[in-house]
Protein backbone atom coordinates (compact mmCIF):
# COMPACT_ATOMS: atom_id res chain seq x y z
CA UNK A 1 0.00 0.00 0.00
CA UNK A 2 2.81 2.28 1.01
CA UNK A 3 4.61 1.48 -2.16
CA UNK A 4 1.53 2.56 -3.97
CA UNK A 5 1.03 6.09 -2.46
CA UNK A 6 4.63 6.61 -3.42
CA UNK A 7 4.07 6.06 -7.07
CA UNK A 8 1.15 7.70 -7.33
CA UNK A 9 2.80 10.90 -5.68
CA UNK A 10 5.82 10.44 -8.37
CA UNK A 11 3.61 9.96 -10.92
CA UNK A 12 1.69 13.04 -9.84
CA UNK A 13 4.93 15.25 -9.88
CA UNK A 14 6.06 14.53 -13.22
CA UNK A 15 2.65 15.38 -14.57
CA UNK A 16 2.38 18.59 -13.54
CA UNK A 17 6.20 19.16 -14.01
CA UNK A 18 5.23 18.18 -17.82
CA UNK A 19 2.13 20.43 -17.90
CA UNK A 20 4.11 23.39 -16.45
CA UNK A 21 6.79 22.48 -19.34
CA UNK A 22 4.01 22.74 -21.91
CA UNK A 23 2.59 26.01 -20.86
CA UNK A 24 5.77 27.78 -20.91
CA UNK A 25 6.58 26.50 -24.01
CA UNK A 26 2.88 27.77 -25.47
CA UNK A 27 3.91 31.20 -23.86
CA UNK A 28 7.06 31.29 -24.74
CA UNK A 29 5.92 31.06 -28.81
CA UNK A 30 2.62 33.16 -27.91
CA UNK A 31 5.69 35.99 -26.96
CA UNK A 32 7.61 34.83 -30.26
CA UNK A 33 4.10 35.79 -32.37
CA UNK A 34 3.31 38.65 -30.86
CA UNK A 35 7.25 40.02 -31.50
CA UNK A 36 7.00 39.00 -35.12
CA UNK A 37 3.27 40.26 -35.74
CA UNK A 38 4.85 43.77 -34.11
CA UNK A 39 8.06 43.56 -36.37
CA UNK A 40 5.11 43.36 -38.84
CA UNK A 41 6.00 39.83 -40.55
CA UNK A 42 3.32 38.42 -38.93
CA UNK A 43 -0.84 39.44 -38.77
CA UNK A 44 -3.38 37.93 -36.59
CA UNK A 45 -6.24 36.18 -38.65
CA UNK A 46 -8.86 38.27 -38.02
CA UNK A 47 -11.26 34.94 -37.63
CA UNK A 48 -9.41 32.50 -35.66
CA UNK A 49 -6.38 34.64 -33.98
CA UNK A 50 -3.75 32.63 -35.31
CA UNK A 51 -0.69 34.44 -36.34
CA UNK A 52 -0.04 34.09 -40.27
CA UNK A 53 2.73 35.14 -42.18
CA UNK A 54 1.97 38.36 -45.05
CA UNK A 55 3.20 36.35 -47.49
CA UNK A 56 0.20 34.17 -47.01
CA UNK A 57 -1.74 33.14 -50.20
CA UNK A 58 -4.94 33.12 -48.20
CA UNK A 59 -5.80 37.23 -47.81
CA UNK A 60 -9.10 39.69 -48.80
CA UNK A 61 -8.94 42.83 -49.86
CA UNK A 62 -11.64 45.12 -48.25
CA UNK A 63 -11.31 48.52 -49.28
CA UNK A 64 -7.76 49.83 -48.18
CA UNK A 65 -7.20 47.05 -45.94
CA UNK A 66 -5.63 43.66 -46.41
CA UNK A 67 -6.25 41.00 -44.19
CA UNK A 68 -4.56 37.70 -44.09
CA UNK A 69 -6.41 33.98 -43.48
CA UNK A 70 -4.45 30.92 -42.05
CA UNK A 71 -7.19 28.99 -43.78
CA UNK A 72 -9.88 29.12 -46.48
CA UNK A 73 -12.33 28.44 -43.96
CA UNK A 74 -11.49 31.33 -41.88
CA UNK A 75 -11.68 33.51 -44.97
CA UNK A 76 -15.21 32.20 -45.91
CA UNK A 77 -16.42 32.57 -42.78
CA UNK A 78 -14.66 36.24 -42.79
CA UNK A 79 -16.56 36.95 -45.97
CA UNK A 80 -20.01 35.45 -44.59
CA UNK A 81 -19.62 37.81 -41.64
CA UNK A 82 -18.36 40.70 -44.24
CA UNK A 83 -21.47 40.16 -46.58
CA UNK A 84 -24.56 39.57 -43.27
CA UNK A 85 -23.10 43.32 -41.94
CA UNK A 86 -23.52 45.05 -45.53
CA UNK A 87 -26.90 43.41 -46.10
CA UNK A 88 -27.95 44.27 -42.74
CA UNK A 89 -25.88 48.24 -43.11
CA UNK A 90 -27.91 48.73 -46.45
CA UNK A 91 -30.98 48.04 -44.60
């Protein structure tokens, strides 16, 4: 029983040791994103949140602005939203 107890207390430390590991790691490239989207290499999709890269294929044009996709789902659903707001402006 005693043996047990110990294992499952060992067993308990390493998992949140590994956790801990795995949220500084999401931080740390969360930190990485936000340097390069304020450098300017990188946007946030304006869907999703994801950091993409300008040289992204995936990007709409909506009057002077640009905005970049990390998927074509995120853009169609961009362009659903984009399209409900002007039917709903113009009426």
């Amino acid at each position: 029983m005693f043996k047990f107890i110990i294992i499952a207390v060992v067993l308990f430390i390493l998992y949140k040791l590994l956790i801990n590991d795995r949220r500084k790691q999401q931080d740390s490239r969360l930190k990485e994103n936000e340097k390069l989207a304020a450098s300017g290499i990188m946007v946030k999709d304006p869907v999703c949140g994801t950091y993409v890269d300008k040289k992204s294929d995936v990007r709409v044009k909506n009057k002077d602005e640009v905005h970049y996709f990390c998927s074509y789902d995120c853009r169609d659903k961009y362009l659903k939203r984009l399209k409900s707001f002007e039917t709903s402006k113009a009426e």
